[in-house]
C-alpha atoms as a PDB file:
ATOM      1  CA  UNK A   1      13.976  -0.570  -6.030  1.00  0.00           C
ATOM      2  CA  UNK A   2      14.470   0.944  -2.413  1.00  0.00           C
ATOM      3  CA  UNK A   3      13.315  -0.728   0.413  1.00  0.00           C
ATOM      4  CA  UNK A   4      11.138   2.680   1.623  1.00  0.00           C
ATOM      5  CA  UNK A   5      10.107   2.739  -2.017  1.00  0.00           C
ATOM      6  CA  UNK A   6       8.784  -0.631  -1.277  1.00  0.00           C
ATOM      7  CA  UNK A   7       6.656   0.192   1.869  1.00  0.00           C
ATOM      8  CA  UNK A   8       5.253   2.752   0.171  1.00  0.00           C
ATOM      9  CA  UNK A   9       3.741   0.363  -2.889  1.00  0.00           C
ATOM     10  CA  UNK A  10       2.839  -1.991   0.261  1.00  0.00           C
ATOM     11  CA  UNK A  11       0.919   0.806   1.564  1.00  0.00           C
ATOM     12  CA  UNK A  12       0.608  -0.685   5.256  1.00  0.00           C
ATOM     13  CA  UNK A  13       3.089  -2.048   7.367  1.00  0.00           C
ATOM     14  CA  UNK A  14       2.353  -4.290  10.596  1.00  0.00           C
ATOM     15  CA  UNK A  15       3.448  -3.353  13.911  1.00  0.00           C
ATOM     16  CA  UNK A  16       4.597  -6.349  15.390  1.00  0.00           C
ATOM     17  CA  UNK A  17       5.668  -6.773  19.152  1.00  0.00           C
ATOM     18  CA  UNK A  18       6.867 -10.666  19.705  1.00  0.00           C
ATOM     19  CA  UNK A  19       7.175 -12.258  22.659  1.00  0.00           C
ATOM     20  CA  UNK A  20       8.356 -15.607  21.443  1.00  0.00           C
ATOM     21  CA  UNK A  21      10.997 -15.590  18.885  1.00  0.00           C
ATOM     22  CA  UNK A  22       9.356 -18.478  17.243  1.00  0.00           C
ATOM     23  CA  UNK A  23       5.972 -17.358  16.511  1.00  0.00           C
ATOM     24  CA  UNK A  24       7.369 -14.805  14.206  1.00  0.00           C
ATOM     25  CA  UNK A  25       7.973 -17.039  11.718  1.00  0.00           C
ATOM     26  CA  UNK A  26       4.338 -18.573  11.330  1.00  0.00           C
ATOM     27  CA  UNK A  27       2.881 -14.884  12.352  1.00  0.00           C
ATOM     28  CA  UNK A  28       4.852 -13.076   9.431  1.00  0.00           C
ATOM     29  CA  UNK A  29       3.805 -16.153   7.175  1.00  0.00           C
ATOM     30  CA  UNK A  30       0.168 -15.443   8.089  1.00  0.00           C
ATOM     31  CA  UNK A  31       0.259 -11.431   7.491  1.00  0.00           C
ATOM     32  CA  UNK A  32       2.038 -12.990   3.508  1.00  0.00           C
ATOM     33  CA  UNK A  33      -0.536 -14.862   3.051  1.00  0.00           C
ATOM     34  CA  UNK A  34      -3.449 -12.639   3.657  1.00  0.00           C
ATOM     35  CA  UNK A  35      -1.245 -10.153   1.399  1.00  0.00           C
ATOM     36  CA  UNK A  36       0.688  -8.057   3.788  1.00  0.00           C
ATOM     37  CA  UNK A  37       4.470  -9.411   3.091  1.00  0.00           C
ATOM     38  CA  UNK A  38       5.716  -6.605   5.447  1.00  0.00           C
ATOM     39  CA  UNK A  39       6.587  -6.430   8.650  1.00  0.00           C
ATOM     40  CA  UNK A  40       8.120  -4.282  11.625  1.00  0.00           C
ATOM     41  CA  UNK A  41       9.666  -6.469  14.390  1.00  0.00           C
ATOM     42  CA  UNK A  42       9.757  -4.043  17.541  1.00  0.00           C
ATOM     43  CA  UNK A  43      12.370  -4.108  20.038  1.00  0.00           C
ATOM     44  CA  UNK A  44       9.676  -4.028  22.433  1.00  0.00           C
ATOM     45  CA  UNK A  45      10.693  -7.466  24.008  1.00  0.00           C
ATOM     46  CA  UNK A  46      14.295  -9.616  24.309  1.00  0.00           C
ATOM     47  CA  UNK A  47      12.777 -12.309  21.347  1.00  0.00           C
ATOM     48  CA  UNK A  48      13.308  -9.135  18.610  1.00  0.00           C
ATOM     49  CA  UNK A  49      16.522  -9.786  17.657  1.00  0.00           C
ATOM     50  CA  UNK A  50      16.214 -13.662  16.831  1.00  0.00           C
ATOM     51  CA  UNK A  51      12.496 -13.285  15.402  1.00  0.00           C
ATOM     52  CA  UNK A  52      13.895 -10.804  12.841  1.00  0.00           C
ATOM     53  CA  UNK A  53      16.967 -13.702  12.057  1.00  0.00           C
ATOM     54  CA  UNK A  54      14.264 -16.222  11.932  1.00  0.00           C
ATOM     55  CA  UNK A  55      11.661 -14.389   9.944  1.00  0.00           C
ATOM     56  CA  UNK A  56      14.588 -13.037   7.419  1.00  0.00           C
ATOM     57  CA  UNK A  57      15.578 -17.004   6.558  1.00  0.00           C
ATOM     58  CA  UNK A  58      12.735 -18.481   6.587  1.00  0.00           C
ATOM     59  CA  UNK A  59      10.738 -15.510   4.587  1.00  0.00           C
ATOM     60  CA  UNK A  60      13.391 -14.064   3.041  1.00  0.00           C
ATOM     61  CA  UNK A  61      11.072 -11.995   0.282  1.00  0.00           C
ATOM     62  CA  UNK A  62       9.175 -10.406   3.657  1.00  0.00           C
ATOM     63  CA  UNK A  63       9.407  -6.549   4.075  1.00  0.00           C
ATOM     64  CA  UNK A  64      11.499  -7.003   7.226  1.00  0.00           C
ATOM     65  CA  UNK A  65      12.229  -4.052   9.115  1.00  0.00           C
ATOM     66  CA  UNK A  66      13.532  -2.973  13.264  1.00  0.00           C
ATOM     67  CA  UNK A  67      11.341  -1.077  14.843  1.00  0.00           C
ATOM     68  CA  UNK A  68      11.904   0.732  18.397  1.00  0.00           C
ATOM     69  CA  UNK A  69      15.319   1.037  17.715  1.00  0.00           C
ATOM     70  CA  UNK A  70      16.707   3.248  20.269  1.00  0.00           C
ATOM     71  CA  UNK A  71      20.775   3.125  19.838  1.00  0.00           C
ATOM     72  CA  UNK A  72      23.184   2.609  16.703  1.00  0.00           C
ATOM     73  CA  UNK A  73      24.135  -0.902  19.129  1.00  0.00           C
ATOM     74  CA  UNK A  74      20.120  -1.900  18.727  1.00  0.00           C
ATOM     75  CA  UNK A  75      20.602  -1.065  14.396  1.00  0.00           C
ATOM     76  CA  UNK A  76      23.626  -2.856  13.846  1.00  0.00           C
ATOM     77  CA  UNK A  77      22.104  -6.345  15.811  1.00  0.00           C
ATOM     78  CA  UNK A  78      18.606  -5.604  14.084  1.00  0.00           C
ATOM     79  CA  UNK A  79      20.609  -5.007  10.594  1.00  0.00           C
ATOM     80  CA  UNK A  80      22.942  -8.381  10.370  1.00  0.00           C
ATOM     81  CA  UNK A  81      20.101  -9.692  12.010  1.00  0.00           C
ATOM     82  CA  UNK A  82      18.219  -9.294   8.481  1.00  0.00           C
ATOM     83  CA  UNK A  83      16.263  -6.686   8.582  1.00  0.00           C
ATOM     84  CA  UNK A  84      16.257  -4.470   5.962  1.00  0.00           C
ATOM     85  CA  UNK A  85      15.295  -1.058   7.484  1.00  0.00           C
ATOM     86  CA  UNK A  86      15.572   0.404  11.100  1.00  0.00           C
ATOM     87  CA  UNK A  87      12.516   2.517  12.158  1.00  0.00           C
ATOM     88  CA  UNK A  88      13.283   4.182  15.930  1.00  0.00           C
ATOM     89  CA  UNK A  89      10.383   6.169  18.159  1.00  0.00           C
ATOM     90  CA  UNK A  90      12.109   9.752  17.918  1.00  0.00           C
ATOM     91  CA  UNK A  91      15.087  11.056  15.976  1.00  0.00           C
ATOM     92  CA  UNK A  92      18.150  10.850  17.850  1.00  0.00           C
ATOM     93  CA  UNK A  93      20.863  12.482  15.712  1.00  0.00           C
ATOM     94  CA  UNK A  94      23.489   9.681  16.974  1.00  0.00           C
ATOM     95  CA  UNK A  95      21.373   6.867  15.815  1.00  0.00           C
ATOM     96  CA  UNK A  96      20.561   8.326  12.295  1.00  0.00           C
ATOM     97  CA  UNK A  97      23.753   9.398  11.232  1.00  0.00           C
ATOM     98  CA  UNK A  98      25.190   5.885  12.098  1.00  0.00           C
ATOM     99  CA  UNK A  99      22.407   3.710  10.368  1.00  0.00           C
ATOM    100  CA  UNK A 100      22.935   6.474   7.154  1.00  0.00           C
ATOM    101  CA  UNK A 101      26.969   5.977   7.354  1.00  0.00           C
ATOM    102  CA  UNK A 102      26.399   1.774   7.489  1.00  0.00           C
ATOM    103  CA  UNK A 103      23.919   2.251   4.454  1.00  0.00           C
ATOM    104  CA  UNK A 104      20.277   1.213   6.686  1.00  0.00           C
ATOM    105  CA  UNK A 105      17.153   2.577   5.177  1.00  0.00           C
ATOM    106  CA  UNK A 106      16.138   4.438   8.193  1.00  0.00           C
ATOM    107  CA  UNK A 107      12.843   5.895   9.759  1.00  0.00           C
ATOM    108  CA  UNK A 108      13.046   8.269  13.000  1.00  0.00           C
ATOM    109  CA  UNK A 109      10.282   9.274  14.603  1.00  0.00           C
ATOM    110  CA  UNK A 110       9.094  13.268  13.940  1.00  0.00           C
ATOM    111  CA  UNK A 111       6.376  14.950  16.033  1.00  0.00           C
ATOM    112  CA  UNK A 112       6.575  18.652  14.784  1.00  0.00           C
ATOM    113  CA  UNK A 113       8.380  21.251  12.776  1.00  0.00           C
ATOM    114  CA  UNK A 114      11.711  20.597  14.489  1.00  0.00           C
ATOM    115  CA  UNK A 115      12.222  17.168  14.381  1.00  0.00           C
ATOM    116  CA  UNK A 116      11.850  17.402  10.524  1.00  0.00           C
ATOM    117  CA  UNK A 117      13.840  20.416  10.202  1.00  0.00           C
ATOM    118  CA  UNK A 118      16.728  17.861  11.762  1.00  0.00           C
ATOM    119  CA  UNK A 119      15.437  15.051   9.469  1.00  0.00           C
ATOM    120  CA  UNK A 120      16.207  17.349   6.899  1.00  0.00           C
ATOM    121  CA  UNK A 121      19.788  18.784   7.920  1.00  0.00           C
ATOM    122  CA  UNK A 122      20.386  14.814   8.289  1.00  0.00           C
ATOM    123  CA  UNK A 123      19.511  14.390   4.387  1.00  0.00           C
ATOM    124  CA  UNK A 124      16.539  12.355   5.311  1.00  0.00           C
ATOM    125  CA  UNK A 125      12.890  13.001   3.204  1.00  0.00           C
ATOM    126  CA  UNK A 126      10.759  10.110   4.656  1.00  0.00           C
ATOM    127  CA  UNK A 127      10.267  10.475   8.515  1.00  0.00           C
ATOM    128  CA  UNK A 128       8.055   8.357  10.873  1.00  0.00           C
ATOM    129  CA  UNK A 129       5.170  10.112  12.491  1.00  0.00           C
ATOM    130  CA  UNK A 130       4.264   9.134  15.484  1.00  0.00           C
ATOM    131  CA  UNK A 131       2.264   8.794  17.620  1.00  0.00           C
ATOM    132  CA  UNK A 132      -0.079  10.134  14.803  1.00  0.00           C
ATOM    133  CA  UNK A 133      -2.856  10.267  16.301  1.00  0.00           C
ATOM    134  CA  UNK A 134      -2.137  11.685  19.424  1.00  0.00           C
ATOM    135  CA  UNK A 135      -0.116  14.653  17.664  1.00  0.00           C
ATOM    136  CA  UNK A 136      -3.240  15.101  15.883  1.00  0.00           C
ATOM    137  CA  UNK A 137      -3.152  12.902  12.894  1.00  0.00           C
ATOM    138  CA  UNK A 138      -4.078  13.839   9.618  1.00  0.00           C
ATOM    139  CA  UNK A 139      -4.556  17.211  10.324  1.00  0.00           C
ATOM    140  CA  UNK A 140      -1.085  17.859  11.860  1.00  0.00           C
ATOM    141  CA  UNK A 141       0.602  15.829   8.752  1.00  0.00           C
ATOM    142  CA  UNK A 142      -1.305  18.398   5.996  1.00  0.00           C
ATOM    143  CA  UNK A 143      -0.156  21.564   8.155  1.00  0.00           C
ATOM    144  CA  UNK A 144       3.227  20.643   7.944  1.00  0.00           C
ATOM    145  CA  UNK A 145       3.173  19.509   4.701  1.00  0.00           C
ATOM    146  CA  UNK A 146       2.633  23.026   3.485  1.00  0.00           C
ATOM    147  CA  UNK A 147       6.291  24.368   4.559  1.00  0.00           C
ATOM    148  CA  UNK A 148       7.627  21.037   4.168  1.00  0.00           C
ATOM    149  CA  UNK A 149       6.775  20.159   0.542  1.00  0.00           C
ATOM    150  CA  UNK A 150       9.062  17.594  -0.097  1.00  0.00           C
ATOM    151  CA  UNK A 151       8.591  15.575   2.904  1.00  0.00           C
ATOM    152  CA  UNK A 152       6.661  12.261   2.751  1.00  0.00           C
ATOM    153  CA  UNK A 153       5.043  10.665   6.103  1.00  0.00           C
ATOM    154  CA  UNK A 154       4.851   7.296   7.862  1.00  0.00           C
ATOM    155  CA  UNK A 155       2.311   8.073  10.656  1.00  0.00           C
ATOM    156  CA  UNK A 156       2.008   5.140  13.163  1.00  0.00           C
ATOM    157  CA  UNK A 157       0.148   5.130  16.541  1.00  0.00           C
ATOM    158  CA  UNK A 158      -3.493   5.267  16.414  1.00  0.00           C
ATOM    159  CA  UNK A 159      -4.174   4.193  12.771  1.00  0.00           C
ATOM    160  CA  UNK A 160      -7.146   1.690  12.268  1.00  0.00           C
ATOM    161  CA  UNK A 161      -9.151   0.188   9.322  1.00  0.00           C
ATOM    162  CA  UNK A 162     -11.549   3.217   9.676  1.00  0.00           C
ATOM    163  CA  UNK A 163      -8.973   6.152   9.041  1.00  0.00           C
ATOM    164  CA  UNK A 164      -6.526   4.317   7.154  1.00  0.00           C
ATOM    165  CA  UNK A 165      -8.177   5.132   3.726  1.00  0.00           C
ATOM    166  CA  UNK A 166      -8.500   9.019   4.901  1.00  0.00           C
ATOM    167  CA  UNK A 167      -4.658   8.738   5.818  1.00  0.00           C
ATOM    168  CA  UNK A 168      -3.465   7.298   2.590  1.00  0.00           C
ATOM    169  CA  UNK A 169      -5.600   9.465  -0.021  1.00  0.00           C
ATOM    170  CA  UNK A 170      -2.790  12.614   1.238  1.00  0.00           C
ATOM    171  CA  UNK A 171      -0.139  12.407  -1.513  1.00  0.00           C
ATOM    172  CA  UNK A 172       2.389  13.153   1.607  1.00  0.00           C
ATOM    173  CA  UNK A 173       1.809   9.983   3.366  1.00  0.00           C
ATOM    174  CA  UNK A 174       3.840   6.982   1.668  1.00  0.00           C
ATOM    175  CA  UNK A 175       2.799   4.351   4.037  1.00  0.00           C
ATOM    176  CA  UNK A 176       1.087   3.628   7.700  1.00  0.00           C
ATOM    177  CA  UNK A 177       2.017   1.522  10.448  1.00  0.00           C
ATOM    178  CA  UNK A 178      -0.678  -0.286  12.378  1.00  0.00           C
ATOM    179  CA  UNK A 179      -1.425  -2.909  14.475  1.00  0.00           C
ATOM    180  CA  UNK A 180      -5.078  -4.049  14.320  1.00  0.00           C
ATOM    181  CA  UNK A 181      -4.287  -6.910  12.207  1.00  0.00           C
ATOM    182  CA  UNK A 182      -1.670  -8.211  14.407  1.00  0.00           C
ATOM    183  CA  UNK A 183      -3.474  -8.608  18.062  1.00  0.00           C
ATOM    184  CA  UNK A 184      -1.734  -9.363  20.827  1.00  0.00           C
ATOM    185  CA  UNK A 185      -4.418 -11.631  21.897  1.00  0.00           C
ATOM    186  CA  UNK A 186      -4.271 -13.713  18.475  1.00  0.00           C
ATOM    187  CA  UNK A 187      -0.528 -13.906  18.903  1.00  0.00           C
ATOM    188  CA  UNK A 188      -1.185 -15.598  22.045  1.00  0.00           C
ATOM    189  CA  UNK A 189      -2.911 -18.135  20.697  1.00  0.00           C
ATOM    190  CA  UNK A 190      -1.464 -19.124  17.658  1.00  0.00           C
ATOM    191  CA  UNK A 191      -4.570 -17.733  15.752  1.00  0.00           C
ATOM    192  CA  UNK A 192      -2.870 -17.323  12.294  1.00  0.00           C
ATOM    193  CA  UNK A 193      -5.783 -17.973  10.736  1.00  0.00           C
ATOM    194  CA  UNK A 194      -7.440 -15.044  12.030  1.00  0.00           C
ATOM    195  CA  UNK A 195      -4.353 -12.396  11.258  1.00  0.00           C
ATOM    196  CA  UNK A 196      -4.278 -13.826   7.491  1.00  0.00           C
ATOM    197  CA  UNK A 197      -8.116 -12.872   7.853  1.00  0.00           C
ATOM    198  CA  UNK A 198      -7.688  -9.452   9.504  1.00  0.00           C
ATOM    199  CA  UNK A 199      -4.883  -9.038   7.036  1.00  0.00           C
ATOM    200  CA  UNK A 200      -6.534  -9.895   3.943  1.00  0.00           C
ATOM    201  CA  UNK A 201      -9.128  -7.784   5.371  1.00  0.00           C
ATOM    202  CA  UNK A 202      -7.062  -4.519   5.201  1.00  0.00           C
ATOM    203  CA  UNK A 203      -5.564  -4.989   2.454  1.00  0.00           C
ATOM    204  CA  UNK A 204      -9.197  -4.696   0.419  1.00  0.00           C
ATOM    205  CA  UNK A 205      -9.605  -1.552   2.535  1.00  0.00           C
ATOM    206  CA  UNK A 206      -6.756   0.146   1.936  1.00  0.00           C
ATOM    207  CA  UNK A 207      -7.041  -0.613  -2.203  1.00  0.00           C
ATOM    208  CA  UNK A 208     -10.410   0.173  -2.153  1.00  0.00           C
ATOM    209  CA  UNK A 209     -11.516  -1.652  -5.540  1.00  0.00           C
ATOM    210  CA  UNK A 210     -14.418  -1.021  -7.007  1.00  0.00           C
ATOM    211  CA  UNK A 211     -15.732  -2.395 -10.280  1.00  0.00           C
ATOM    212  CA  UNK A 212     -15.837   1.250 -12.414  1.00  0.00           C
ATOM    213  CA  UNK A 213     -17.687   0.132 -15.492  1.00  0.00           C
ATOM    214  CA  UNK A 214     -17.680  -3.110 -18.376  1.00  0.00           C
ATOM    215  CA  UNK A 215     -16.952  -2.366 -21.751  1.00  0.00           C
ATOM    216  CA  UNK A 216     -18.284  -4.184 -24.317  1.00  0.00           C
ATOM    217  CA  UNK A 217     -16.339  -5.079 -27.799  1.00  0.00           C
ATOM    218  CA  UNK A 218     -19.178  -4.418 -30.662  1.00  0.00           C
ATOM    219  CA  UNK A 219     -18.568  -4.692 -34.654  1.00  0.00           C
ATOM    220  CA  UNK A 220     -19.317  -0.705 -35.316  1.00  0.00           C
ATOM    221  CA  UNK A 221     -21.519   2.278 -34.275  1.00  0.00           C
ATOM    222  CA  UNK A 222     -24.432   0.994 -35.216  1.00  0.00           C
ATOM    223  CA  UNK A 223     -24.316  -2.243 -33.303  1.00  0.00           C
ATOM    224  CA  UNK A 224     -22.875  -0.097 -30.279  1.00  0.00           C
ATOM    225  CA  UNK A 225     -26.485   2.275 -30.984  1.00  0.00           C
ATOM    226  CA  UNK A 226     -28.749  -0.537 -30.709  1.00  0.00           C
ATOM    227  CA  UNK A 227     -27.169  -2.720 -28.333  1.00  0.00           C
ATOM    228  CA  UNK A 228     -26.919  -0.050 -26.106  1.00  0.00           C
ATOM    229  CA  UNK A 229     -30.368   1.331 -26.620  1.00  0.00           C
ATOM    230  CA  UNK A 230     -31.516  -1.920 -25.957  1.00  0.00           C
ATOM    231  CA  UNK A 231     -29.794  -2.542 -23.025  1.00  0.00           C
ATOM    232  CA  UNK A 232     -30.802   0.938 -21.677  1.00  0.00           C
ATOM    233  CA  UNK A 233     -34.477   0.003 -22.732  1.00  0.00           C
ATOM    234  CA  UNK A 234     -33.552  -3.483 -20.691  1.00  0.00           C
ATOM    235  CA  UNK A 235     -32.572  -1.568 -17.319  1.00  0.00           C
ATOM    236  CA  UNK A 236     -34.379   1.901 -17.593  1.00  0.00           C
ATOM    237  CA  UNK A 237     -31.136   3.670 -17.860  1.00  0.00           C
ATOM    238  CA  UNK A 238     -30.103   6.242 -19.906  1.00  0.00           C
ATOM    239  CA  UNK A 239     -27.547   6.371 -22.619  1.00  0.00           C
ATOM    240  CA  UNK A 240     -25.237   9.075 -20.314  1.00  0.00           C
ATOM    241  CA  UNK A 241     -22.316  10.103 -22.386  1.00  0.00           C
ATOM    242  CA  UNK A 242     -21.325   9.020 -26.291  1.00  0.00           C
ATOM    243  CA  UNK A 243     -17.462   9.367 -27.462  1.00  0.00           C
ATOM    244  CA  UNK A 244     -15.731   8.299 -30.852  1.00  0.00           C
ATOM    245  CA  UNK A 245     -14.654   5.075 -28.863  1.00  0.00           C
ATOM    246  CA  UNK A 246     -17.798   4.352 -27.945  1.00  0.00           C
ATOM    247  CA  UNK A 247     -21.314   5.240 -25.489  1.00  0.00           C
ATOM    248  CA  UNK A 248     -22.013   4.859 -21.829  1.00  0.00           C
ATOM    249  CA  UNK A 249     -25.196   2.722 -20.651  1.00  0.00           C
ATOM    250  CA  UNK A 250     -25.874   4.787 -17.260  1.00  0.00           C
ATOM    251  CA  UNK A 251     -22.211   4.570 -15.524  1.00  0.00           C
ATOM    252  CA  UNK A 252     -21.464   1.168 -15.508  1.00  0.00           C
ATOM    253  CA  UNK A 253     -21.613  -0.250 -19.463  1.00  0.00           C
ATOM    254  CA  UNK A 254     -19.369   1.263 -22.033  1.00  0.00           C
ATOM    255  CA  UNK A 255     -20.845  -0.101 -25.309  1.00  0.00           C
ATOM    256  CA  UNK A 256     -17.673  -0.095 -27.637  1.00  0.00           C
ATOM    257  CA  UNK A 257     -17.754   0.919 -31.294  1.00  0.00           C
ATOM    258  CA  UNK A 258     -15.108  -1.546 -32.194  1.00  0.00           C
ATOM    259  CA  UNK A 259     -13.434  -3.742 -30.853  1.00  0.00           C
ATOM    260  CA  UNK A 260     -10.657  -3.038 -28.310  1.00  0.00           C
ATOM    261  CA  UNK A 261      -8.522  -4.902 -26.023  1.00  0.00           C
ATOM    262  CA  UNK A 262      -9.567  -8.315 -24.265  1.00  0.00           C
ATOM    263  CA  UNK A 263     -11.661 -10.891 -26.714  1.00  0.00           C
ATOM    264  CA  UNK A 264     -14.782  -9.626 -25.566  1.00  0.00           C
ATOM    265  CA  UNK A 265     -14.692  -6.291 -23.868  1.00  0.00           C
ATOM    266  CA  UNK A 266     -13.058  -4.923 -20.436  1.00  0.00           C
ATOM    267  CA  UNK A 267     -13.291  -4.472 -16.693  1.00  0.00           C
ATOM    268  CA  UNK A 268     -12.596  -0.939 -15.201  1.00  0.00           C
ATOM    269  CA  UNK A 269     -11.750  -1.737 -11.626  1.00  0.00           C
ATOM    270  CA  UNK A 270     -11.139   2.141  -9.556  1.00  0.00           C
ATOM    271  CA  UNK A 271      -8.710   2.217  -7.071  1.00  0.00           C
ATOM    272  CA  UNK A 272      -7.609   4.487  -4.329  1.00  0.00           C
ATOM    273  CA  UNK A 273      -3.975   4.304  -5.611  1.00  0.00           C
ATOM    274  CA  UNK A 274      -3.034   2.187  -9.100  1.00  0.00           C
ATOM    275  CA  UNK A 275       0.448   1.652  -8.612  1.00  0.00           C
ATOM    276  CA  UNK A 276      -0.155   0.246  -4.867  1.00  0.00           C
ATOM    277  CA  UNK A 277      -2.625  -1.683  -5.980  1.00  0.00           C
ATOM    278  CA  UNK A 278      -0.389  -2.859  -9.344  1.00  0.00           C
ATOM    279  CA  UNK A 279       2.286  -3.658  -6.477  1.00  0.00           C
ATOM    280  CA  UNK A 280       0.019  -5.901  -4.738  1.00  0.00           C
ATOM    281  CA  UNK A 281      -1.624  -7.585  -7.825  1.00  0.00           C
ATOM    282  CA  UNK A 282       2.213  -8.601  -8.820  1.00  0.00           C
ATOM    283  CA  UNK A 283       2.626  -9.971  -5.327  1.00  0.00           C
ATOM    284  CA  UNK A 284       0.124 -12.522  -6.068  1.00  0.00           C
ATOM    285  CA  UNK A 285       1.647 -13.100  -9.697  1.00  0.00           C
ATOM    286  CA  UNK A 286      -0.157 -11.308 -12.311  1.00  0.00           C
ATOM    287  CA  UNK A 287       1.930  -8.770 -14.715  1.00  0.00           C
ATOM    288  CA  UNK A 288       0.735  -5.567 -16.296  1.00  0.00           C
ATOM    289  CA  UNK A 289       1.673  -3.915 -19.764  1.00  0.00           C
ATOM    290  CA  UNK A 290       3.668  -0.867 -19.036  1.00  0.00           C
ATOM    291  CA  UNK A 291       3.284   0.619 -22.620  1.00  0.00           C
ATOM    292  CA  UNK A 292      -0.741   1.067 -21.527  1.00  0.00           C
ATOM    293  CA  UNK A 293      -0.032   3.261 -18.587  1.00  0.00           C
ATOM    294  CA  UNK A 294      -0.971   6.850 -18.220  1.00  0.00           C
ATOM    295  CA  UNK A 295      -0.237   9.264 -15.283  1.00  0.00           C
ATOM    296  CA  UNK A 296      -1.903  12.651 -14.091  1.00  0.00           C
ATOM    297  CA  UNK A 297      -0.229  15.945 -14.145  1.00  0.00           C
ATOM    298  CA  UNK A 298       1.509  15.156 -10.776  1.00  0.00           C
ATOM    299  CA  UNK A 299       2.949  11.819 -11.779  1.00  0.00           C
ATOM    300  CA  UNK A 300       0.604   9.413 -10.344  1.00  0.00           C
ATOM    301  CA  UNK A 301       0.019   6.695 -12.249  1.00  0.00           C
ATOM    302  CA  UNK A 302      -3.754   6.764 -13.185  1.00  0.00           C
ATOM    303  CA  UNK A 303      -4.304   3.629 -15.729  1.00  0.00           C
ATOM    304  CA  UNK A 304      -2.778   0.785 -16.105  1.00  0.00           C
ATOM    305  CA  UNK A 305      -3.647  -2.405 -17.864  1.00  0.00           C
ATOM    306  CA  UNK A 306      -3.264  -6.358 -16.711  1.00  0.00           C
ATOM    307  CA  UNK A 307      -1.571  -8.297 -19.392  1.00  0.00           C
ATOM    308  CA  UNK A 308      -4.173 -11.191 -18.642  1.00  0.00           C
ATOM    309  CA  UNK A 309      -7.521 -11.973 -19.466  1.00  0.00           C
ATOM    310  CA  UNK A 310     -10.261 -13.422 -17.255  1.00  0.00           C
ATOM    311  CA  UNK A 311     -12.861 -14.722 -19.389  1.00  0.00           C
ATOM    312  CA  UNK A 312     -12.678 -13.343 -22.466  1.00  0.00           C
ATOM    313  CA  UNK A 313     -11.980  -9.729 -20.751  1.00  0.00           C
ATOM    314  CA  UNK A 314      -9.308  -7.518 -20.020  1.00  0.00           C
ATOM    315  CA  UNK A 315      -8.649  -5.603 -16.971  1.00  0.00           C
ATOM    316  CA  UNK A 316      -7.395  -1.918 -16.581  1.00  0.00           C
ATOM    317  CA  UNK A 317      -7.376  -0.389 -12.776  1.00  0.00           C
ATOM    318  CA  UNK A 318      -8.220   3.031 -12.768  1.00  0.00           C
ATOM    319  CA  UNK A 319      -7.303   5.833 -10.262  1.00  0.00           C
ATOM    320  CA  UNK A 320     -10.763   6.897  -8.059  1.00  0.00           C
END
């Protein structure tokens, strides 16, 4: 898999500006832990260069990417430093062309119609966007996604945990950068405990999980009727919807008519995107059964289910 294909199933990338070449190691550790094994090391300060060699042996599955990379000089120390992608302000034409003849993954900055009109002429389809908010965000991005269908977006500058969610629900963007849940004061003080926090934290907000509905196995129809009329009875719901698999107990109970997968039923669990949030899941070990997926007409994935059970009961995410 490509390394931009692989910030885009992260979702979120951290914007990282070191001052000590050996808090990068413990710092990048933190954002891993709290679920965020990405990273872009800026060459904001003189530590850049070493923190990327020190975060790219020590962590060596970490995301690890150059950011602020203004000349092809800057890309070839960040590159054989270890990082695995080179991400610059603007597009300079010099810089682009030599990261794309040395083979780096690379991610210049656009700011209107021009700049991607370049990107493209360069052969590039993924362009930074920044600063995103300043250039008018969201609404900028969709405008320019209309002429420019095939582009996809990395806006940076000015995302937070309140518009990330609006940002990422545009099929254009494939990932943000932000910097919220690496504070410069936190850095400071050697507060990892509070980035694996804030990290952890954005994480749930950019998946968005929500439990969807529980399905429950039953022997037939007629123990799926009166278990559910019971439990409607039980809860003053109504019995919303009936199908041939089975009959919804207000929104949140499917009452099954036989038995499906998982011992005892299932757990729906909606998500804002099901393959980002499939990505994420596998980061922290579980594994999913490929031959249950299905996709909408545009090719995102829409339903997918876990190969494990937790407590008698299967899991299947399910795109919001």
């Amino acid at each position: 898999m490509d390394m931009l294909k692989q910030l885009s199933l992260a979702g979120l990338v951290p914007v990282i500006k070191v001052k000590n070449a050996e808090d990068a190691v413990p710092l990048c550790r933190a954002l891993k832990n709290g679920g965020l094994p990405v990273a872009e090391i800026t060459f904001r300060t003189d530590a850049a260069e070493e923190a990327i060699r020190l975060v790219h042996e020590a962590l060596p599955e970490v995301l690890l990417g150059a950011g602020t990379v203004l000349t092809c000089e800057q890309a070839d120390r960040a590159w054989n430093a270890g990082a695995g992608y080179i991400v610059a302000p603007g597009l300079n034409p010099v810089v682009v062309k030599h990261c794309m003849e040395k083979g780096y993954p690379v991610l210049p900055g656009c700011a209107n119609p021009s700049d991607i009109e370049l990107a493209l002429s360069l052969g590039l389809t993924t362009v930074k966007f920044f600063p995103s908010e300043a250039l008018g965000g969201l609404k900028m991005i969709k405008a320019m996604s209309a002429p420019y269908g095939n582009v996809r977006f990395v806006p940076t500058g000015g995302i937070t945990e309140k518009n990330l969610p609006e940002y990422l629900a545009f099929p254009k963007i494939a990932a943000c950068g932000g910097s919220w849940m690496v504070p410069e004061d936190a850095i400071a003080a050697k507060d990892w405990d509070k980035i694996e926090k804030l990290a952890r934290e954005a994480v749930q907000v950019m998946l968005g999980f929500e439990v969807k509905h529980i399905g429950v196995n039953l022997e037939n129809a007629e123990t799926a009727a009166a278990e559910g009329e019971k439990l409607a009875r039980l809860l003053g719901w109504k019995i919303q919807k009936e199908s041939e698999k089975g009959l919804f107990v207000g929104e949140s109970f499917e009452m099954l008519k036989s038995p499906i997968r998982g011992t005892h039923g299932h757990i729906a669990v909606a998500t804002s995107n099901v393959e980002r949030a499939r990505w994420h899941m596998e980061q922290r070990g579980f594994t999913f059964d490929d031959s249950t997926a299905t996709f909408t007409a545009d090719g995102r994935m829409k339903f997918i289910y876990l190969n494990e059970e937790f407590g008698g009961f299967a899991i299947h995410l399910l795109l919001k």
